[in-house]
PDB file of N, CA and C in Angstrom:
ATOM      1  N   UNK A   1      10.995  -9.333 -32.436  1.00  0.00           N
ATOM      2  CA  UNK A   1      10.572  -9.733 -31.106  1.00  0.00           C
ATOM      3  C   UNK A   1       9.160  -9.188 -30.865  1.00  0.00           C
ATOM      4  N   UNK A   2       7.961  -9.910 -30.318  1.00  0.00           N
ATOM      5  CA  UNK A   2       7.025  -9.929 -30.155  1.00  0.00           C
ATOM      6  C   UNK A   2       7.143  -9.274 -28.493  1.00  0.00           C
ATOM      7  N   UNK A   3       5.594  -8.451 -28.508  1.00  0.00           N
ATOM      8  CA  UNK A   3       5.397  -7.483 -27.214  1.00  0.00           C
ATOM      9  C   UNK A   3       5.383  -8.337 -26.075  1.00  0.00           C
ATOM     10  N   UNK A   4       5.255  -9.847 -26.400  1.00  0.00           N
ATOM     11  CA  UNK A   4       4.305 -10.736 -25.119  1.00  0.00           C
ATOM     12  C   UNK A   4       6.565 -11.519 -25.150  1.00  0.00           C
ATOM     13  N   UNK A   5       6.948 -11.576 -25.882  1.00  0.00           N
ATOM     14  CA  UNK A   5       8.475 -11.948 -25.666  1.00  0.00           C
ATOM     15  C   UNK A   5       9.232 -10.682 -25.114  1.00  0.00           C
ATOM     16  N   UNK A   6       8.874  -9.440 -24.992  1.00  0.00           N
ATOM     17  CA  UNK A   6       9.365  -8.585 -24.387  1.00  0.00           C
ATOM     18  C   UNK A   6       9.207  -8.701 -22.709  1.00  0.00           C
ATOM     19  N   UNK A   7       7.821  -9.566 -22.551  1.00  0.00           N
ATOM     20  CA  UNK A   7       7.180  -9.178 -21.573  1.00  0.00           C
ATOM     21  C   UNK A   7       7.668 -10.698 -20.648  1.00  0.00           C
ATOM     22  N   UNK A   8       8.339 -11.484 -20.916  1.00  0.00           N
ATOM     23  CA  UNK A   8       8.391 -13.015 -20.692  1.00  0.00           C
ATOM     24  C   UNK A   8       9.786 -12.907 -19.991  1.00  0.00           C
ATOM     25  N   UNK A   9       9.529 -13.076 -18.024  1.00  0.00           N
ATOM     26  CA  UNK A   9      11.115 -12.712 -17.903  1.00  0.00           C
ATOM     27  C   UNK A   9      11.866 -13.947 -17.912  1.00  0.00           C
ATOM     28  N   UNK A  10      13.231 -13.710 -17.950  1.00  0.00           N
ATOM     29  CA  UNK A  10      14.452 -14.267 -18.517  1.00  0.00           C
ATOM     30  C   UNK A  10      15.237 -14.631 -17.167  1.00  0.00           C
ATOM     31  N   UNK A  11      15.968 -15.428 -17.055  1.00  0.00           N
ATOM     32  CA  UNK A  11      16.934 -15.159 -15.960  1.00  0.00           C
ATOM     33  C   UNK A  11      17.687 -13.857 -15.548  1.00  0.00           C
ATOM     34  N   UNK A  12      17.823 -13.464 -16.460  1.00  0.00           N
ATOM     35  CA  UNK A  12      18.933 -12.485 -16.108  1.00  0.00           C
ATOM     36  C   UNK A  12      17.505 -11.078 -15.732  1.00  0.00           C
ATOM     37  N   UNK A  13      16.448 -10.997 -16.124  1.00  0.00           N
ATOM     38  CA  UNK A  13      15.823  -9.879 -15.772  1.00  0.00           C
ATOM     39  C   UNK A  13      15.002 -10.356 -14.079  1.00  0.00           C
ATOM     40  N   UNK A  14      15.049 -11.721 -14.395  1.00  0.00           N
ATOM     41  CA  UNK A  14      13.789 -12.145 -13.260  1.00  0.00           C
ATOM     42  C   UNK A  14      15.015 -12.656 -11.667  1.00  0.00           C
ATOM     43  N   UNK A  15      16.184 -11.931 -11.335  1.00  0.00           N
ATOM     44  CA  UNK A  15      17.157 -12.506 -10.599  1.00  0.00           C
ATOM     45  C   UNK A  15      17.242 -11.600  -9.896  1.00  0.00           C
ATOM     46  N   UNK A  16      17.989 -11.551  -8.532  1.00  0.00           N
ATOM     47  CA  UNK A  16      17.915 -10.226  -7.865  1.00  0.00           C
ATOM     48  C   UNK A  16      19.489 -10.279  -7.829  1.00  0.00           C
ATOM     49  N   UNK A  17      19.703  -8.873  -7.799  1.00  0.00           N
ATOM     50  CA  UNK A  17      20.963  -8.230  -7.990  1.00  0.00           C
ATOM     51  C   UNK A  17      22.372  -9.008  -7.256  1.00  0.00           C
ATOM     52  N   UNK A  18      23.208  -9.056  -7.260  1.00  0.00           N
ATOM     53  CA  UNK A  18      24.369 -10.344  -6.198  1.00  0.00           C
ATOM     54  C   UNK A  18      24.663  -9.491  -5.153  1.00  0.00           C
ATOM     55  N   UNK A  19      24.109  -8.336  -4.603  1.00  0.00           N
ATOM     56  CA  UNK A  19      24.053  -7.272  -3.435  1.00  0.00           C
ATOM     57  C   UNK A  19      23.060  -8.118  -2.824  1.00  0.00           C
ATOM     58  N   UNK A  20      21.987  -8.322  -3.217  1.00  0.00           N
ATOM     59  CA  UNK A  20      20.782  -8.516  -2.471  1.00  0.00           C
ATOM     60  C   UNK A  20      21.063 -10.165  -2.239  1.00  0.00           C
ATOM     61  N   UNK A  21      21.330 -11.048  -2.801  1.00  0.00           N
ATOM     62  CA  UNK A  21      21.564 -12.230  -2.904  1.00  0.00           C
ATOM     63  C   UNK A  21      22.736 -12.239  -2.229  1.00  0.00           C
ATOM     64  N   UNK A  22      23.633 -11.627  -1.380  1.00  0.00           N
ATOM     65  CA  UNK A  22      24.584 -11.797  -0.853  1.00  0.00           C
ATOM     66  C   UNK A  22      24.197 -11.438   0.902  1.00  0.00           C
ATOM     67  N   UNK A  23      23.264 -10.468   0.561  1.00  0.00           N
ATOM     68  CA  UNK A  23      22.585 -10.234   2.099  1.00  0.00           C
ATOM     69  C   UNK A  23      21.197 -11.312   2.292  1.00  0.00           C
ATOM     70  N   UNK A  24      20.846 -11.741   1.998  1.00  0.00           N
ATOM     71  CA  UNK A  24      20.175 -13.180   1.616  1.00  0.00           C
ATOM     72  C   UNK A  24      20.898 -14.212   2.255  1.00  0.00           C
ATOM     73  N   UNK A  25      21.960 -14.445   1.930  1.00  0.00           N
ATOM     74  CA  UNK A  25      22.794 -15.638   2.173  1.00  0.00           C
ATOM     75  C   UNK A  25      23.088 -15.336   3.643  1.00  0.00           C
ATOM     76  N   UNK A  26      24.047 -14.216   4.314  1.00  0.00           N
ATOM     77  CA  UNK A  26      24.238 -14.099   5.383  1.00  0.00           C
ATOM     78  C   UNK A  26      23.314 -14.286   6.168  1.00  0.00           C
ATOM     79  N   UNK A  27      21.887 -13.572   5.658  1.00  0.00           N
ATOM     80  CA  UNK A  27      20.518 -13.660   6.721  1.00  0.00           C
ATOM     81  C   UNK A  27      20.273 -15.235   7.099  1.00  0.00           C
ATOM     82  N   UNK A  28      20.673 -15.816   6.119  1.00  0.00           N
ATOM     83  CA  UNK A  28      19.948 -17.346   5.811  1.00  0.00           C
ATOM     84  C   UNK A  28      20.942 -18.173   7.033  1.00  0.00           C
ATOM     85  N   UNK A  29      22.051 -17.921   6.762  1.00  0.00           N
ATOM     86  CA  UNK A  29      23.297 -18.777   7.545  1.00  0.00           C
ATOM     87  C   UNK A  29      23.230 -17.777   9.066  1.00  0.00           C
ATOM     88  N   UNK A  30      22.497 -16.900   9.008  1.00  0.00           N
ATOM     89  CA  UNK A  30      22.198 -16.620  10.434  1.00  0.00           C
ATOM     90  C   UNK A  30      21.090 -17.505  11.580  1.00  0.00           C
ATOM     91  N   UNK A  31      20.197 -17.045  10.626  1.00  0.00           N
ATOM     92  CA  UNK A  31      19.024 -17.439  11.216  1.00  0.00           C
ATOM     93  C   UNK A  31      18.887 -19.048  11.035  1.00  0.00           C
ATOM     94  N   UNK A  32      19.039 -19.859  10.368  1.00  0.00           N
ATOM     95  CA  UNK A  32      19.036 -21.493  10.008  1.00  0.00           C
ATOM     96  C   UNK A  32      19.563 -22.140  11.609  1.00  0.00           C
ATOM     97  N   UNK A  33      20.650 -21.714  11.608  1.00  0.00           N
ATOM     98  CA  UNK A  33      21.145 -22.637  13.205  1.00  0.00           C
ATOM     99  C   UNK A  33      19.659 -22.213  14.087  1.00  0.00           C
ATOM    100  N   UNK A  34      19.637 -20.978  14.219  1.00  0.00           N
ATOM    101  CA  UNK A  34      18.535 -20.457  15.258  1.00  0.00           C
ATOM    102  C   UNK A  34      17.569 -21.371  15.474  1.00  0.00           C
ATOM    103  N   UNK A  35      16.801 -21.159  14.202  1.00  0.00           N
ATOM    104  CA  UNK A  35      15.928 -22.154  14.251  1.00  0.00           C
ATOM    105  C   UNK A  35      15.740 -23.277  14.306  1.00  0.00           C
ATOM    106  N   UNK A  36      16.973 -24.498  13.485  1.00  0.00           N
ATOM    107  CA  UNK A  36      17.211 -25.812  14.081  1.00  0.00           C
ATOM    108  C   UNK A  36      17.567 -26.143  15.471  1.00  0.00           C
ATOM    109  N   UNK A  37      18.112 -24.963  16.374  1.00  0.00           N
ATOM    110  CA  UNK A  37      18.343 -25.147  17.898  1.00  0.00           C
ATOM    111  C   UNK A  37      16.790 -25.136  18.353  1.00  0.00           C
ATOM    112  N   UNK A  38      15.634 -23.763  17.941  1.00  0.00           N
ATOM    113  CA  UNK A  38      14.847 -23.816  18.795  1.00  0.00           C
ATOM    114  C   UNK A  38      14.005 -25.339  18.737  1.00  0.00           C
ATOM    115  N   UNK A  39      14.004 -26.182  17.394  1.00  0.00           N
ATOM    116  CA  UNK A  39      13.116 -26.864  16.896  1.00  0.00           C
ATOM    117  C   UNK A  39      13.789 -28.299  17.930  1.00  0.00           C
ATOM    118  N   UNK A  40      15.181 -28.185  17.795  1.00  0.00           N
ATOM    119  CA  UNK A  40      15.198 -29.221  18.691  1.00  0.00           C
ATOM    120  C   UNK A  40      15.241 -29.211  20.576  1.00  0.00           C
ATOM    121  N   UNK A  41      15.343 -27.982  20.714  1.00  0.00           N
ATOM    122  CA  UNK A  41      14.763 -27.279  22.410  1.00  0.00           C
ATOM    123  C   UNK A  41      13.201 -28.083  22.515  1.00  0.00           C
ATOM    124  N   UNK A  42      12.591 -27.529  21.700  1.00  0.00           N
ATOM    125  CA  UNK A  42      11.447 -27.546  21.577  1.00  0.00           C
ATOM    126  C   UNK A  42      11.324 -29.605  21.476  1.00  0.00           C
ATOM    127  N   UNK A  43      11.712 -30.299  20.850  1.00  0.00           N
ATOM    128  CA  UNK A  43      11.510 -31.171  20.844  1.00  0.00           C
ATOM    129  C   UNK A  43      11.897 -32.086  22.331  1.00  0.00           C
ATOM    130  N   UNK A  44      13.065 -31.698  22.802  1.00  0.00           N
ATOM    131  CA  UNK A  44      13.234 -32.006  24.038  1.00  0.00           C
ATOM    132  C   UNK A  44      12.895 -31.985  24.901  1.00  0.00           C
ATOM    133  N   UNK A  45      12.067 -30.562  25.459  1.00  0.00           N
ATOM    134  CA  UNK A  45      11.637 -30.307  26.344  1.00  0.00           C
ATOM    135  C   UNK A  45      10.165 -31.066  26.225  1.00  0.00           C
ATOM    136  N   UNK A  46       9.414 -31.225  25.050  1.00  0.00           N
ATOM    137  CA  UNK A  46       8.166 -31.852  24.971  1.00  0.00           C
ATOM    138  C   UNK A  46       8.294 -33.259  24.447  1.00  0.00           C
ATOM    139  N   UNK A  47       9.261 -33.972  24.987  1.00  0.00           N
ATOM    140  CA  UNK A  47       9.835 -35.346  24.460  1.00  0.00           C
ATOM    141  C   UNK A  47       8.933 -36.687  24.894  1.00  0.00           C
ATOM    142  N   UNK A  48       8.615 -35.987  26.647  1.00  0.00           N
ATOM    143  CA  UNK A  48       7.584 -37.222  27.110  1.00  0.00           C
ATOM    144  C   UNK A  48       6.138 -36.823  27.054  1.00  0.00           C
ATOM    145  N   UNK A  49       5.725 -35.343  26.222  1.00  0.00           N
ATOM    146  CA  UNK A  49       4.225 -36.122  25.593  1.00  0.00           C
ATOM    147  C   UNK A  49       3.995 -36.053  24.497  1.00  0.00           C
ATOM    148  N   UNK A  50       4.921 -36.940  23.857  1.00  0.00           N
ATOM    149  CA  UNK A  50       4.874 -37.480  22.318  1.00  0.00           C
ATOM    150  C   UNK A  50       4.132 -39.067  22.498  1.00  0.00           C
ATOM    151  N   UNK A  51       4.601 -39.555  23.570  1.00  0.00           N
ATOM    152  CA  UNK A  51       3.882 -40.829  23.652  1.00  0.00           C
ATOM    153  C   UNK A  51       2.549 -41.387  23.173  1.00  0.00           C
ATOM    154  N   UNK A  52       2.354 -42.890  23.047  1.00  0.00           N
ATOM    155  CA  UNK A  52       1.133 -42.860  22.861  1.00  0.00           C
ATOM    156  C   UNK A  52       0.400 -43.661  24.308  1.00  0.00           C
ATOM    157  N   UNK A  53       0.650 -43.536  24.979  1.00  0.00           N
ATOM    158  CA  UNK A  53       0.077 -44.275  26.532  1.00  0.00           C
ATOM    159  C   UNK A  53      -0.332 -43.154  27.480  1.00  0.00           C
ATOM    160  N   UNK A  54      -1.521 -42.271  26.963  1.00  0.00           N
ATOM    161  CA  UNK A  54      -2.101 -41.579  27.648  1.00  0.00           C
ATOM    162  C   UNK A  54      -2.815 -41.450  29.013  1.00  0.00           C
ATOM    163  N   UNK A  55      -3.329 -42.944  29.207  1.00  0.00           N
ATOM    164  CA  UNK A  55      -4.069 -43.078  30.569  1.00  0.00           C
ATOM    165  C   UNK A  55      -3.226 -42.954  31.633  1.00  0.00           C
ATOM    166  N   UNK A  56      -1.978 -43.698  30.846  1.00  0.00           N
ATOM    167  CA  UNK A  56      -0.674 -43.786  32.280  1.00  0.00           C
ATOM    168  C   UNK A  56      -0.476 -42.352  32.902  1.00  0.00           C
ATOM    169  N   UNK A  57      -0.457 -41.462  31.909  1.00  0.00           N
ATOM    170  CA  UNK A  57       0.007 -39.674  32.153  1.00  0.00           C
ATOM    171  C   UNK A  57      -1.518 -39.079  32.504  1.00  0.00           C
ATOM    172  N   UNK A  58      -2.566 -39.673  32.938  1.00  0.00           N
ATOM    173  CA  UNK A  58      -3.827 -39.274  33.636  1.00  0.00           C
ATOM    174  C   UNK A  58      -4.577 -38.384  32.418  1.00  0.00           C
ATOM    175  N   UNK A  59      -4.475 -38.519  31.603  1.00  0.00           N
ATOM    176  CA  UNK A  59      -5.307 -37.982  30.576  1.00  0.00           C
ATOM    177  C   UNK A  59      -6.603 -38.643  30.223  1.00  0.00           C
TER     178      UNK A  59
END
């Protein structure tokens, strides 16, 4: 085995531990709703100036 194949990571070296990948997952399935609620708050509340008929809305 060559120094530069020592040095070349692998799956199993380049993966993070199934501790860390397990607190990963929870964070992920936490925060995901969060943010698809705020994104569609956010879309609702700014729903009527998406339009394109600006003069009508005095702009």
């Amino acid at each position: 085995m060559t120094d530069q194949e020592k040095l070349d990571p692998t799956i199993d070296t380049a993966a993070s531990s199934d501790y860390t990948l397990n607190v990963m997952t929870i964070v992920a399935l936490s925060f995901v709703p969060v943010v698809v609620f705020y994104q569609a708050w956010s879309y609702w509340i700014f729903r009527k100036r998406i339009g394109t008929d600006r003069e009508a809305e005095g702009y």
